[in-house]
Protein backbone atom coordinates (compact mmCIF):
# COMPACT_ATOMS: atom_id res chain seq x y z
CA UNK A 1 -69.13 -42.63 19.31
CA UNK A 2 -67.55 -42.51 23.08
CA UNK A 3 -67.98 -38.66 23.91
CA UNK A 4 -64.91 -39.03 25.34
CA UNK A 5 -63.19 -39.94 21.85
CA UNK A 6 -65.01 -37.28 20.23
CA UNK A 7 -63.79 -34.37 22.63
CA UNK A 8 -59.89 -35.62 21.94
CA UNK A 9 -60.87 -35.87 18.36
CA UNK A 10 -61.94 -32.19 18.20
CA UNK A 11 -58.78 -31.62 20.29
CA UNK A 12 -56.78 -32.94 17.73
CA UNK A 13 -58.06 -31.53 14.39
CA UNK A 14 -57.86 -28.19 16.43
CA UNK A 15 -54.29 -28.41 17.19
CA UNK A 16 -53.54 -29.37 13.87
CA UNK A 17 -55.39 -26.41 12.60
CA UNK A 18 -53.26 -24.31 14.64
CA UNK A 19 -50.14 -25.89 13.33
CA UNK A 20 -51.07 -25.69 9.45
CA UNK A 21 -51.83 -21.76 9.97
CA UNK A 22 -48.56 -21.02 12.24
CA UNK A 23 -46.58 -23.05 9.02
CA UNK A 24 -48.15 -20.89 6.76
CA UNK A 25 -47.60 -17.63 8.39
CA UNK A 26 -43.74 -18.25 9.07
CA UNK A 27 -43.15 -19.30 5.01
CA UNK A 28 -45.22 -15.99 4.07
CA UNK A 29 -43.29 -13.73 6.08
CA UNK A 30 -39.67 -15.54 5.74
CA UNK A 31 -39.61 -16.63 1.90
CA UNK A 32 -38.93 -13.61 -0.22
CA UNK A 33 -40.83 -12.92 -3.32
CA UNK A 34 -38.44 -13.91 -5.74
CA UNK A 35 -38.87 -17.87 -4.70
CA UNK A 36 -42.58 -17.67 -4.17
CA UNK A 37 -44.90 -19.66 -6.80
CA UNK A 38 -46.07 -16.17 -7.70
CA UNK A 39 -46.43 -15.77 -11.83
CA UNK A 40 -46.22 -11.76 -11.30
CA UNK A 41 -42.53 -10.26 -12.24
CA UNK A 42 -41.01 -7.49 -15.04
CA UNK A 43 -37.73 -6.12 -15.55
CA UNK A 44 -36.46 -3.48 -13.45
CA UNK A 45 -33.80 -1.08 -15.49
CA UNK A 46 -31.69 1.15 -13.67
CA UNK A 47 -29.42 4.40 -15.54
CA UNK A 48 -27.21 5.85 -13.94
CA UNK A 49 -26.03 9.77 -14.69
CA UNK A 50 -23.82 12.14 -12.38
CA UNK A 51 -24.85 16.20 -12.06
CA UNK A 52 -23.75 17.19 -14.95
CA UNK A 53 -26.16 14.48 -16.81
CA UNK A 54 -22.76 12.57 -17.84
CA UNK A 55 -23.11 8.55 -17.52
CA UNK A 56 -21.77 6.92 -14.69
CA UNK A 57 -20.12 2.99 -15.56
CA UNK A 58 -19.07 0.97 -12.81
CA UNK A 59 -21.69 1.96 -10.52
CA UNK A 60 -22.49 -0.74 -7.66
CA UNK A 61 -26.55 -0.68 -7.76
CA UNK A 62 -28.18 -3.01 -4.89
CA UNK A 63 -31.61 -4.21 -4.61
CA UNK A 64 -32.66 -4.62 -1.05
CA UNK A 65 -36.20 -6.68 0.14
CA UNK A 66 -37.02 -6.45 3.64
CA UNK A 67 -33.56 -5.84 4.51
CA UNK A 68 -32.22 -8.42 2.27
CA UNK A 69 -30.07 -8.17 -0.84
CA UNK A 70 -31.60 -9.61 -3.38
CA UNK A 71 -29.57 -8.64 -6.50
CA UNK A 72 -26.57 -6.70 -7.19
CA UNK A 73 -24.29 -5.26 -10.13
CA UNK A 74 -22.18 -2.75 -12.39
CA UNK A 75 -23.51 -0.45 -14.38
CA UNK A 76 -22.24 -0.67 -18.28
CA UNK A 77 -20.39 1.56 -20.27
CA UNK A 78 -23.69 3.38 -20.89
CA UNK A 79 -24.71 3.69 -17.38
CA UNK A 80 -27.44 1.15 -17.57
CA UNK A 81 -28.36 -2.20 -15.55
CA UNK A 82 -31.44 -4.40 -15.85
CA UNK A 83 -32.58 -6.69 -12.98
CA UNK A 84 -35.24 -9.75 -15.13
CA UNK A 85 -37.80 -11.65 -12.84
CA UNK A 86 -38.33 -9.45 -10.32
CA UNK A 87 -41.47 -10.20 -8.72
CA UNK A 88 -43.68 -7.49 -7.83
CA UNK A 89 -42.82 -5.84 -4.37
CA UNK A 90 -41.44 -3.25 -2.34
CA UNK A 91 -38.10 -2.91 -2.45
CA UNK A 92 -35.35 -0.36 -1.77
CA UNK A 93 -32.40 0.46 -4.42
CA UNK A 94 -28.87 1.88 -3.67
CA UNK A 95 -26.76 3.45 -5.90
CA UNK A 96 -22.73 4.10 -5.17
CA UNK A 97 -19.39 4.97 -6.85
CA UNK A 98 -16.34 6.10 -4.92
CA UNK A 99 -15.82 10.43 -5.21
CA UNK A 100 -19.77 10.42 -5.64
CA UNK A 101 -22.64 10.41 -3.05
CA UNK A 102 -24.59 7.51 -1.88
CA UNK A 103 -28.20 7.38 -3.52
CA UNK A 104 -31.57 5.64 -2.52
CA UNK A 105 -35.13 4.68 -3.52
CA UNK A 106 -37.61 2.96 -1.92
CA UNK A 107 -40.38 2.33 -4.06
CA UNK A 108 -43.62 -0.34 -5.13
CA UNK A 109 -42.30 -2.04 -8.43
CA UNK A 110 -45.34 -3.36 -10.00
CA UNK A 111 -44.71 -2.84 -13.55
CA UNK A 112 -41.53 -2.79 -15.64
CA UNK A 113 -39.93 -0.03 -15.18
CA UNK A 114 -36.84 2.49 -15.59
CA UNK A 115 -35.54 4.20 -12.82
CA UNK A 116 -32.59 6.92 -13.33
CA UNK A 117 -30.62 8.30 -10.60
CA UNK A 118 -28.07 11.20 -10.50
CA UNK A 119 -25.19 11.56 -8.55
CA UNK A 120 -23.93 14.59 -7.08
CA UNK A 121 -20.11 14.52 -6.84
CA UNK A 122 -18.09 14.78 -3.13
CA UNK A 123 -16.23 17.89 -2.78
CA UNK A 124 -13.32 18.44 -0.99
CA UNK A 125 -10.91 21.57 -0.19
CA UNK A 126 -7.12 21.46 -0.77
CA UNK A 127 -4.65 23.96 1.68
CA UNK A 128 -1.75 25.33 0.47
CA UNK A 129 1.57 27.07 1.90
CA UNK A 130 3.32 28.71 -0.15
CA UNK A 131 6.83 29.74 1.18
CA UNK A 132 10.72 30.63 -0.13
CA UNK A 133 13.72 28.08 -0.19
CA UNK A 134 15.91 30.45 1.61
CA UNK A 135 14.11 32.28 4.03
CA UNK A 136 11.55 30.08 4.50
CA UNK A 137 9.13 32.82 4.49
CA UNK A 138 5.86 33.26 3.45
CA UNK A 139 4.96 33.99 -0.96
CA UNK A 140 2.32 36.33 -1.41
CA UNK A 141 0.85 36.69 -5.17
CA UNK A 142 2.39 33.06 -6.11
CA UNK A 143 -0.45 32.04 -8.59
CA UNK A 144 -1.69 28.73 -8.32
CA UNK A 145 -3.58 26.90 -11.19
CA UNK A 146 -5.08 23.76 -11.24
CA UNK A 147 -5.77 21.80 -14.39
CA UNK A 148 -8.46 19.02 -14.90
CA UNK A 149 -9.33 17.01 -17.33
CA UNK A 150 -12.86 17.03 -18.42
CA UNK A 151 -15.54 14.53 -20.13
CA UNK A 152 -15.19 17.18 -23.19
CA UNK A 153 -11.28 16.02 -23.17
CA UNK A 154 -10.58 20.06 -22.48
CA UNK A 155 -8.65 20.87 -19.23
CA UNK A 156 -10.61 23.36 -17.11
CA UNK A 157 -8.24 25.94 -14.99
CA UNK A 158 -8.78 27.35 -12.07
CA UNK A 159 -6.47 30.20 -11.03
CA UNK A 160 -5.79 31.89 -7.68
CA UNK A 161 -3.23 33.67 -6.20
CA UNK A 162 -1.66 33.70 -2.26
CA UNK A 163 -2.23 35.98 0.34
CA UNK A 164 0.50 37.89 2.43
CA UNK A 165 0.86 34.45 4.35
CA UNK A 166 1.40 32.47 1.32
CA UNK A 167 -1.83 31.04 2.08
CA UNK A 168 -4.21 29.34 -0.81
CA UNK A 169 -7.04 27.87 -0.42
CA UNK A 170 -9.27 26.41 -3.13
CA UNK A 171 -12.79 24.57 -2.29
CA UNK A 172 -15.28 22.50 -3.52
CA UNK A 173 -12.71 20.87 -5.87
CA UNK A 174 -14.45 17.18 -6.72
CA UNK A 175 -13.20 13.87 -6.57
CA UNK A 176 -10.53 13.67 -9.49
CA UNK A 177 -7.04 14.19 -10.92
CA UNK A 178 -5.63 17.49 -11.06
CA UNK A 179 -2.32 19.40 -12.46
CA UNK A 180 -0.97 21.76 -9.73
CA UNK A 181 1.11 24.55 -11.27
CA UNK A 182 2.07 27.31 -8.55
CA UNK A 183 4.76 30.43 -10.23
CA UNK A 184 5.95 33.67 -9.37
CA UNK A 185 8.52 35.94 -11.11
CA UNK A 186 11.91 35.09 -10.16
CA UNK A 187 11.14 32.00 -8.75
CA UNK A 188 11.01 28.56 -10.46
CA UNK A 189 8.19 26.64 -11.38
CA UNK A 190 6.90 24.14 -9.17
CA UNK A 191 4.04 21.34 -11.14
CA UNK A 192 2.63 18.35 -9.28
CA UNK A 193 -0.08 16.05 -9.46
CA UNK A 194 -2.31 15.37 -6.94
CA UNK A 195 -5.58 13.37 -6.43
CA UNK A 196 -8.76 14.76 -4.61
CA UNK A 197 -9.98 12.21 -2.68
CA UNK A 198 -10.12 13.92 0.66
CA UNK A 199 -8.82 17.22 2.32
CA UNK A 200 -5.04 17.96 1.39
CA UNK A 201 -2.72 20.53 2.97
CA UNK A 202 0.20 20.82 1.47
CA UNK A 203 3.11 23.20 2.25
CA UNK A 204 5.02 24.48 -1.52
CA UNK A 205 8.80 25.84 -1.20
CA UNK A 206 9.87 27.69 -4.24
CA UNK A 207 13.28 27.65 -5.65
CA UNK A 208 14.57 30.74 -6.24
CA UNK A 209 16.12 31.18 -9.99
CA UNK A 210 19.69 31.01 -9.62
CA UNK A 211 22.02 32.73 -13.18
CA UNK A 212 24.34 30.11 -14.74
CA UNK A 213 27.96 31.12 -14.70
CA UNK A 214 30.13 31.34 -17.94
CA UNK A 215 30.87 27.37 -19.08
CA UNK A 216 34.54 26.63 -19.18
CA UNK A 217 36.08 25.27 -22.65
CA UNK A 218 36.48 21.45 -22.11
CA UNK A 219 39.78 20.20 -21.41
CA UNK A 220 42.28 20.08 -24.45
CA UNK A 221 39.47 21.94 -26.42
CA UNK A 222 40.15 25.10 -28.42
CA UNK A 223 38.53 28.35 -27.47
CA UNK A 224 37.98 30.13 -31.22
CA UNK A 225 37.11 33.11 -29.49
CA UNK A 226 40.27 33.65 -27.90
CA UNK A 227 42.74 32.32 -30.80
CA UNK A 228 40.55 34.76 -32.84
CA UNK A 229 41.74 38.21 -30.57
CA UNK A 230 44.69 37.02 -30.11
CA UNK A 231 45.79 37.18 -34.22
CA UNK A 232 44.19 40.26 -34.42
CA UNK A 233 46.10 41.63 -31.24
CA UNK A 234 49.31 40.03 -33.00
CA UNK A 235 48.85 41.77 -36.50
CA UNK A 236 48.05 45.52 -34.85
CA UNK A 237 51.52 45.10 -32.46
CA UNK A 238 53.23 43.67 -35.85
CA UNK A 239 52.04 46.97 -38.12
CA UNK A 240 53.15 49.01 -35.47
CA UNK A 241 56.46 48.07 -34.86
CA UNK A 242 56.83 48.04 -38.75
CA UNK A 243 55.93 51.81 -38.24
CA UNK A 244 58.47 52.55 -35.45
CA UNK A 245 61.54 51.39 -37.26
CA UNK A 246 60.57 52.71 -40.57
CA UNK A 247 60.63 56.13 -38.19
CA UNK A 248 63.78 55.56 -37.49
CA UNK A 249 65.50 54.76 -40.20
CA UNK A 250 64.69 58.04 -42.00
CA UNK A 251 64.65 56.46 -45.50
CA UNK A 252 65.98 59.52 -47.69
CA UNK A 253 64.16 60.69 -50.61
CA UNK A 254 65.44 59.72 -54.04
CA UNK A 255 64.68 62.47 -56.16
CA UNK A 256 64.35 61.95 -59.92
């Protein structure tokens, strides 16, 4: 053969070699694990809890591959979630529900597996000013109480009371509902709702308690009271006039 042919021939099946390893490279690195030709997968499980070991539904949990999301969904009314065919890999798992704190695992899954994660709830702080309708001055020793419903269907109460500015402050309340319920003694009772989502300052005026006056009789109505004195009024001024002109008449004596 020509050595000249030869040389471009070598040429050739060296560019070509160049080309088939550069193709493989770029589909190793670029196409994830889930689409490779790769019989090794299991089932991932995820369960979901918060603090106080209560399950969390609803949940958004994320599986992430080399910065890729790769599967995503809601936990059940049991906390759970399962992921099927998930080829063995490193990935990284988020974990989030609004009012609780983000969570995160990177990890090797190489087996079927169940991972749980626990959220801690986000606590906030709610400001209150307490002060009266009229003067519009500060309340000190207003007690405040907040009410929550808990997963034991009991309310749990928190009570405090105001300082000499009508101040109030109560923290680390967590994302929820609560029942505000603020009294003081000659004051009436002020109840709200209000839902813990972020810092809250509120300013509270109090109504002072106010006596009802005496209720008129409705119009052509009969006040039974009044009808009642007024006979008895009539008979004693009767009985004594009776008594006056007997008096004067000196009836005689007719004696027997």
């Amino acid at each position: 053969m020509d050595p000249e042919m030869m040389k471009k021939l070598k040429v050739a099946l060296l560019i070509m070699t160049i080309a088939t390893l550069g193709a493989l490279t770029y589909l190793y690195l670029t196409v994830p694990p889930a689409e490779s030709c790769s019989p090794d997968y299991g089932k991932l499980k995820v369960k979901v809890t918060d603090e106080y070991n209560n399950v969390v539904w609803g949940a958004n949990v994320s599986v992430w591959w080399m910065g890729e999301l790769m599967r995503t969904g809601l936990t059940d009314n049991e906390g759970n979630i399962a992921f099927p065919h998930l080829y063995w890999d490193w990935y990284n798992i988020t974990v989030s529900k609004k009012g609780l704190e983000l969570d995160s695992l990177y990890f090797h899954f190489d087996e079927s597996v169940t991972k749980v994660f626990s959220l801690s709830y986000l606590n906030f702080t709610l400001l209150l000013n307490i002060t009266d309708s009229d003067t519009g001055g500060a309340l000190e020793n207003a007690s405040v109480q907040l009410y929550r419903y808990d997963y034991l269907e009991q309310y749990e109460e928190f009570t405090t009371y105001s300082n000499s500015s009508g101040l109030v402050s109560p923290t680390d309340l967590e994302y929820d509902e609560y029942t505000l319920v603020i009294s003081k003694f000659g004051y009436y009772i002020y109840t709200a709702l209000i839902f813990m989502d972020a810092d809250i300052h509120l300013t509270i005026t109090l109504q002072r308690e106010v006596s009802d006056p005496p209720e008129d009789p409705p119009d052509g109505g009969i006040d039974l009271n009044g009808v009642i004195i007024g006979v008895a009024i009539g008979i004693i001024i009767a009985c004594l006039a009776m008594y006056l002109v007997l008096l004067q008449r000196k009836l005689p004596v007719q004696e027997y």
